[in-house]
PDB file of N, CA and C in Angstrom:
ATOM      1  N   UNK A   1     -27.479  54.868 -47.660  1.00  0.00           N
ATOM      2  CA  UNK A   1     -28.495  55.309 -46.725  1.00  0.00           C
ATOM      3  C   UNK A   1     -28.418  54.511 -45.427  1.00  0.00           C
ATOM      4  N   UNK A   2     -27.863  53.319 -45.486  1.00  0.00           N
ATOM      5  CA  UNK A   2     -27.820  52.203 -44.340  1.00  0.00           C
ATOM      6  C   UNK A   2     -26.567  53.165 -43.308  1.00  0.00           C
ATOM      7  N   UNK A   3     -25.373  53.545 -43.681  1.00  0.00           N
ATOM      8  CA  UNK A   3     -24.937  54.311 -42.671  1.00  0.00           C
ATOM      9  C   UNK A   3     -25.107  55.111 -42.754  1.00  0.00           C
ATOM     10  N   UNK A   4     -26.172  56.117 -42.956  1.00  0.00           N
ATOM     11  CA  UNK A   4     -26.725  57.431 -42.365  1.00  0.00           C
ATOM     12  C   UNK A   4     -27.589  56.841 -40.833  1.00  0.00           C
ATOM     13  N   UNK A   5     -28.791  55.904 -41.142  1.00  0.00           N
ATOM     14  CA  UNK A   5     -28.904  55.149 -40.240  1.00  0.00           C
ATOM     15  C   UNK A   5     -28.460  54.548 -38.706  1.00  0.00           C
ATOM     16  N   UNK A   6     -27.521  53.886 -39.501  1.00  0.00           N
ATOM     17  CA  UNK A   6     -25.969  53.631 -38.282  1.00  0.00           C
ATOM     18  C   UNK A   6     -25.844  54.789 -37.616  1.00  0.00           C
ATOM     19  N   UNK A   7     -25.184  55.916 -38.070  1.00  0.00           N
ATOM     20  CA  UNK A   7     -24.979  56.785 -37.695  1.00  0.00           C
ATOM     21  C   UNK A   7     -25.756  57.242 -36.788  1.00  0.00           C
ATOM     22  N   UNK A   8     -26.860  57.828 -37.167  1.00  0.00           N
ATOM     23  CA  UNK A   8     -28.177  58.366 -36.078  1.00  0.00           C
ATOM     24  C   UNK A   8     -28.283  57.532 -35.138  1.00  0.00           C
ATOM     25  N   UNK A   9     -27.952  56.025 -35.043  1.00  0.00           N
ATOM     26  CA  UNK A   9     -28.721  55.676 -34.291  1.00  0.00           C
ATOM     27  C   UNK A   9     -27.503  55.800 -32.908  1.00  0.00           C
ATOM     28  N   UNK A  10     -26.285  55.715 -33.836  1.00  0.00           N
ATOM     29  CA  UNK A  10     -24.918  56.011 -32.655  1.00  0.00           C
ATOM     30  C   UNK A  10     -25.192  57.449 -31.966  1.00  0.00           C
ATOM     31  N   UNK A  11     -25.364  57.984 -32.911  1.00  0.00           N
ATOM     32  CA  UNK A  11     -25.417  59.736 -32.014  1.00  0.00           C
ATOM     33  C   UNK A  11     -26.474  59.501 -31.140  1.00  0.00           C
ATOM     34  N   UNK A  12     -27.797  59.199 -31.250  1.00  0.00           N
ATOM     35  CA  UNK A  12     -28.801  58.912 -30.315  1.00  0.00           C
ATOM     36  C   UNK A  12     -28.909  58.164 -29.118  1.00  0.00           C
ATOM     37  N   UNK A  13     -28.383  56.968 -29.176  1.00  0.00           N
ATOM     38  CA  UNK A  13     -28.054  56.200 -27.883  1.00  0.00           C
ATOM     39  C   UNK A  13     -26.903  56.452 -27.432  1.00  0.00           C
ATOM     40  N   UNK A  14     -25.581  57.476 -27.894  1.00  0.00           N
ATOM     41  CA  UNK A  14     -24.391  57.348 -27.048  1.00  0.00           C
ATOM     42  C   UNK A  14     -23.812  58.842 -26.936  1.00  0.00           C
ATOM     43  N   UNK A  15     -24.088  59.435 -27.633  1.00  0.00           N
ATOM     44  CA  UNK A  15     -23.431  60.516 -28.099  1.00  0.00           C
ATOM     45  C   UNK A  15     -24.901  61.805 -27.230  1.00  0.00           C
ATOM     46  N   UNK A  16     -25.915  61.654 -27.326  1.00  0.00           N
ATOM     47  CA  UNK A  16     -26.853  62.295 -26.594  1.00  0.00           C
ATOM     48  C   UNK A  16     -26.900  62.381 -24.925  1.00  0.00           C
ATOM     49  N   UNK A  17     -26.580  60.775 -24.674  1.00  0.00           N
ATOM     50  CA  UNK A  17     -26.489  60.781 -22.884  1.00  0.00           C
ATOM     51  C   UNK A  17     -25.424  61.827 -22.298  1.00  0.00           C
ATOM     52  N   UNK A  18     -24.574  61.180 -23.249  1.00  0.00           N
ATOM     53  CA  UNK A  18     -22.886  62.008 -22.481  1.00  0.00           C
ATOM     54  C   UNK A  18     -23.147  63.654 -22.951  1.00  0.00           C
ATOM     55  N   UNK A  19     -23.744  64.044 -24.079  1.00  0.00           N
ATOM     56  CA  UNK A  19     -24.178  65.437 -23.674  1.00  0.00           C
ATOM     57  C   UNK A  19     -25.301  66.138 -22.597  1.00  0.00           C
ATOM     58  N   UNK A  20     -25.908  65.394 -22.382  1.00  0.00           N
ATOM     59  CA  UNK A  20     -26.943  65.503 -21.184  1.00  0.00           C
ATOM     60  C   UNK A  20     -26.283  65.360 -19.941  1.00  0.00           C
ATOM     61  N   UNK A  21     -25.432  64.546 -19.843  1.00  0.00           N
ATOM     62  CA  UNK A  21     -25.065  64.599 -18.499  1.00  0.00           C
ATOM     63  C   UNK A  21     -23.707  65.446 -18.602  1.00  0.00           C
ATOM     64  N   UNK A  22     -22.879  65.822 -19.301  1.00  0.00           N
ATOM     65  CA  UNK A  22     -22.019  67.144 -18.462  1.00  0.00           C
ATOM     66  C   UNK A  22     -23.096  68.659 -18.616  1.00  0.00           C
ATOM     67  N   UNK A  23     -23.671  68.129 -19.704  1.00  0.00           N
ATOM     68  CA  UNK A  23     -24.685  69.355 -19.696  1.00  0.00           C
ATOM     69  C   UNK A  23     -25.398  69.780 -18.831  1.00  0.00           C
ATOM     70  N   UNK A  24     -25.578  68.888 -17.746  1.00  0.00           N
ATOM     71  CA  UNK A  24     -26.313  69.055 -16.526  1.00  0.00           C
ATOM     72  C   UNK A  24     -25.522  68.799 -15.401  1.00  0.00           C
ATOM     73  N   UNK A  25     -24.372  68.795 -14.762  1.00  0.00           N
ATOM     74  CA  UNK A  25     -23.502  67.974 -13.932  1.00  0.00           C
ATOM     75  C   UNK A  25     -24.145  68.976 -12.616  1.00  0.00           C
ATOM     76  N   UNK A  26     -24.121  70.473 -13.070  1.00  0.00           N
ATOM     77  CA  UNK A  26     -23.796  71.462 -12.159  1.00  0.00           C
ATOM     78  C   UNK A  26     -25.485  72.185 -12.248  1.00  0.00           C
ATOM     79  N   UNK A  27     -26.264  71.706 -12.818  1.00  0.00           N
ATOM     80  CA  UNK A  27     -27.987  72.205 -12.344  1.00  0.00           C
ATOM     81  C   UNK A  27     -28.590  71.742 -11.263  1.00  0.00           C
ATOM     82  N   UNK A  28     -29.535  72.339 -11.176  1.00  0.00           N
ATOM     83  CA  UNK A  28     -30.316  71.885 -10.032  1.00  0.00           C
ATOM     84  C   UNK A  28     -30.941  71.029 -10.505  1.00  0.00           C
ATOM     85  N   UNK A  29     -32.337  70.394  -9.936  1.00  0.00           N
ATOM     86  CA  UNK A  29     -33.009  69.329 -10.165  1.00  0.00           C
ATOM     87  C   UNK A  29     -34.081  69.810 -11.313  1.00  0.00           C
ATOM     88  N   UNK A  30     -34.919  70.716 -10.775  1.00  0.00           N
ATOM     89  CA  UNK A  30     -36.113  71.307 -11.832  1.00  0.00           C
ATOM     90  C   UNK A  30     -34.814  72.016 -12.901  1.00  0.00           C
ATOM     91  N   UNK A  31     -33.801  72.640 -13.495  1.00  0.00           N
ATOM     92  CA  UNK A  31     -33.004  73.040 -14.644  1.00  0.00           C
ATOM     93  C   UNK A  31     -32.560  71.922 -15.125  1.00  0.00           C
ATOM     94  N   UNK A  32     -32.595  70.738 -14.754  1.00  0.00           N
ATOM     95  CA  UNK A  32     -32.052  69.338 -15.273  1.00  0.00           C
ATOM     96  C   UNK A  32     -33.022  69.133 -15.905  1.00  0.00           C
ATOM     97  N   UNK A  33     -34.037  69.012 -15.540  1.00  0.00           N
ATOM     98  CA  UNK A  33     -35.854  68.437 -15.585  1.00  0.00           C
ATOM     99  C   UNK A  33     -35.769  69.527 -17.114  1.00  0.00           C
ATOM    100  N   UNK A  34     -35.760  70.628 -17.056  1.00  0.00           N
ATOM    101  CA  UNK A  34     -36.115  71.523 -18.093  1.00  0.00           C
ATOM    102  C   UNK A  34     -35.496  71.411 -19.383  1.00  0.00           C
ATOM    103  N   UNK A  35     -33.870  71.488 -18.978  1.00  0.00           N
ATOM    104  CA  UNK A  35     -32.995  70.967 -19.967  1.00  0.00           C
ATOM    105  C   UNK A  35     -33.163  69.576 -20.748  1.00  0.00           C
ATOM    106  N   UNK A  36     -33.259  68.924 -20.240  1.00  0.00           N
ATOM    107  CA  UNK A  36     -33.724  67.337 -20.827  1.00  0.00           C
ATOM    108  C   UNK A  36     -34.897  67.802 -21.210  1.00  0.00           C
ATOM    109  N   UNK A  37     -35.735  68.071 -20.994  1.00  0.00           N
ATOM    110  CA  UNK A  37     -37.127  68.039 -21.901  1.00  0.00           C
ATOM    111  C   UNK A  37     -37.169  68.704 -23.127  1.00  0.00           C
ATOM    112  N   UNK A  38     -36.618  70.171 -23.037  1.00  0.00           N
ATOM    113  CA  UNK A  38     -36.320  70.784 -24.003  1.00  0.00           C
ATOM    114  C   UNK A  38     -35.109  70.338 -25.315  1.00  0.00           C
ATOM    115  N   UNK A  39     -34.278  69.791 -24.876  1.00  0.00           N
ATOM    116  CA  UNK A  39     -33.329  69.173 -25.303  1.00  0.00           C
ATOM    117  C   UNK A  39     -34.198  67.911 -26.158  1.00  0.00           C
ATOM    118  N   UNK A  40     -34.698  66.781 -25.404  1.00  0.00           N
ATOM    119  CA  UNK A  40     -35.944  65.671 -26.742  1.00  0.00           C
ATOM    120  C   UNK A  40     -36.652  66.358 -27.168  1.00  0.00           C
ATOM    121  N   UNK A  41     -37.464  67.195 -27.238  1.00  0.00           N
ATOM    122  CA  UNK A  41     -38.239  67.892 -27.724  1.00  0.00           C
ATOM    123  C   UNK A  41     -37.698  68.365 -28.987  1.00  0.00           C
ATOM    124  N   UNK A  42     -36.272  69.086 -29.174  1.00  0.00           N
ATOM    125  CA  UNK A  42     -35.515  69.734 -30.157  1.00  0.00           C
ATOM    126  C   UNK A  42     -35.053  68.134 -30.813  1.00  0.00           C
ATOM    127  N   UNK A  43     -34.675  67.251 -30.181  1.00  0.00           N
ATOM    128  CA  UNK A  43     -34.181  66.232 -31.310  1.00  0.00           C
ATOM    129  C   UNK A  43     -35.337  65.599 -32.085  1.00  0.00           C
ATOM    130  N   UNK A  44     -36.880  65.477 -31.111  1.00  0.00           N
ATOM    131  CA  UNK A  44     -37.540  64.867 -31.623  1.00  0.00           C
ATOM    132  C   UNK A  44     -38.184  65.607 -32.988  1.00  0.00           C
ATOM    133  N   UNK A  45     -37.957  66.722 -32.733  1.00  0.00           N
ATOM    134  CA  UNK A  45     -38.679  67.985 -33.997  1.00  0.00           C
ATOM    135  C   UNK A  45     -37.542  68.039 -34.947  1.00  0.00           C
ATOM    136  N   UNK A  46     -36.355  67.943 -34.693  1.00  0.00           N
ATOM    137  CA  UNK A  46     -35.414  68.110 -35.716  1.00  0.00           C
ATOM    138  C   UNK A  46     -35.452  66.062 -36.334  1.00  0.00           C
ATOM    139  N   UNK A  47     -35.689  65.192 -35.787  1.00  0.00           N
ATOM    140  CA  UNK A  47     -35.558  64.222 -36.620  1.00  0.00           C
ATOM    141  C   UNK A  47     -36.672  63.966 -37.439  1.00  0.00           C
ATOM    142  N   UNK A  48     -38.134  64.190 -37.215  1.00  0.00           N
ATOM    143  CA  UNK A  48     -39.506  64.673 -37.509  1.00  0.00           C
ATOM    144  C   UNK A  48     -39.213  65.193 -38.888  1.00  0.00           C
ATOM    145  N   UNK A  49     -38.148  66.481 -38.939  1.00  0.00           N
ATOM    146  CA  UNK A  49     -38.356  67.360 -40.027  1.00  0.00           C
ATOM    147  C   UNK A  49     -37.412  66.692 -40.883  1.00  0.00           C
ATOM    148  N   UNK A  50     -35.652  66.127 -40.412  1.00  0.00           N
ATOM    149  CA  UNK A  50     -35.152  65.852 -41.305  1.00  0.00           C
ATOM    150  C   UNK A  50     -35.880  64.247 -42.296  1.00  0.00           C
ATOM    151  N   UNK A  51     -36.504  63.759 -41.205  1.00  0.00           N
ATOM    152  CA  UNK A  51     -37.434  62.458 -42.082  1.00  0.00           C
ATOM    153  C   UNK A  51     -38.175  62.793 -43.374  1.00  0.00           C
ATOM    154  N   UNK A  52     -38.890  63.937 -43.131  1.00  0.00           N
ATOM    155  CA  UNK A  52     -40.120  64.002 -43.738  1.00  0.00           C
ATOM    156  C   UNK A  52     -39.256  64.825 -44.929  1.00  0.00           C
ATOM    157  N   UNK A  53     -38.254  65.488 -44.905  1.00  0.00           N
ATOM    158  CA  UNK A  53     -37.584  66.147 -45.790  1.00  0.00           C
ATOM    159  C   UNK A  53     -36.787  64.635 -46.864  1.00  0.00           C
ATOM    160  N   UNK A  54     -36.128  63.869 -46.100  1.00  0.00           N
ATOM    161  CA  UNK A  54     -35.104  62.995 -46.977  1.00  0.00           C
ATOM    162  C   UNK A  54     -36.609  61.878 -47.288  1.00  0.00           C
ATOM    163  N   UNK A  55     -37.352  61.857 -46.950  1.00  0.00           N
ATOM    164  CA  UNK A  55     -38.968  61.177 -48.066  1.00  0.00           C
ATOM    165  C   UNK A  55     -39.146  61.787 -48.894  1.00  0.00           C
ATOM    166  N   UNK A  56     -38.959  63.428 -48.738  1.00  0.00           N
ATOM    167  CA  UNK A  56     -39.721  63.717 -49.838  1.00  0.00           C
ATOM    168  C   UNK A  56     -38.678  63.746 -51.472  1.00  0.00           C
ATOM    169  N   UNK A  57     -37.183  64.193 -51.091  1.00  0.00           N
ATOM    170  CA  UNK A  57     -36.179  63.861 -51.729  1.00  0.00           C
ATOM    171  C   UNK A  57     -36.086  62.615 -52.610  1.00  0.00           C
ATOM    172  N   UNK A  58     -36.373  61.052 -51.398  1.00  0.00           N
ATOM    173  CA  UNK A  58     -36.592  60.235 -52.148  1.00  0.00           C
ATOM    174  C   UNK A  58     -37.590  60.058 -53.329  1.00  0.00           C
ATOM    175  N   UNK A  59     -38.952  60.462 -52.607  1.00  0.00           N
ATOM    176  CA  UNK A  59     -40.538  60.563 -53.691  1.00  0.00           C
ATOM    177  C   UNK A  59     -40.043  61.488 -55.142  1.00  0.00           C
ATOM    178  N   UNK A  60     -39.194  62.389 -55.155  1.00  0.00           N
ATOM    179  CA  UNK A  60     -38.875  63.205 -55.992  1.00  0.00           C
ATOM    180  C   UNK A  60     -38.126  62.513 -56.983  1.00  0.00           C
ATOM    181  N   UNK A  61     -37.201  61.795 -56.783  1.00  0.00           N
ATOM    182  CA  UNK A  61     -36.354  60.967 -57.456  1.00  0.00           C
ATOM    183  C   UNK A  61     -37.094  59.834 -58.160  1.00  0.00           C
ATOM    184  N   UNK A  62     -37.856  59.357 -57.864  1.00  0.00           N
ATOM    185  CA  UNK A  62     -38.288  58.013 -58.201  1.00  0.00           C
ATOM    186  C   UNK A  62     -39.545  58.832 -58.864  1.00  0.00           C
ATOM    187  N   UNK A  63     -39.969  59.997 -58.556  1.00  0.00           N
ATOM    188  CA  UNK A  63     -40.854  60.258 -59.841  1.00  0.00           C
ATOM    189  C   UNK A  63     -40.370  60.844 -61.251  1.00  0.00           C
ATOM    190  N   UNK A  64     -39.089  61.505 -61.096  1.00  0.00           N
ATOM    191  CA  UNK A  64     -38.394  62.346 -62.364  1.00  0.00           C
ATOM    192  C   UNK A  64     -37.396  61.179 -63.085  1.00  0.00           C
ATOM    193  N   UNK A  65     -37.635  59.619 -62.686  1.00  0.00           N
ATOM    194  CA  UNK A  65     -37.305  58.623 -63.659  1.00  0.00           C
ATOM    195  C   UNK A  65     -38.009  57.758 -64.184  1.00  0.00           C
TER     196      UNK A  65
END
């Protein structure tokens, strides 16, 4: 579970910027503004869900032993 961790935390600080910025090289200012918001918004709801999903996985395990 420690490098699942690792992992996320690499995609999040390094692997997210450099998609944001060619993702935006060629927008305007307010489609930059939009894109980035929408863009955390989707990681913050997708890490939200995968959390609350790999808790409940864990809670499941540790009750069926």
């Amino acid at each position: 579970m420690k490098g699942l961790s690792i992992l996320r935390f690499v995609q999040i600080v390094f692997c997210f910027p450099i998609i944001i910025l060619f993702a935006t090289a060629k927008m305007s200012s307010i489609e930059q503004i939009i894109f980035i918001a929408l863009f955390t918004l989707y990681t913050i709801i997708y890490e939200v869900i995968f959390l609350t999903l790999s808790k409940r996985k864990r809670t499941t395990k540790r009750s069926s032993s």
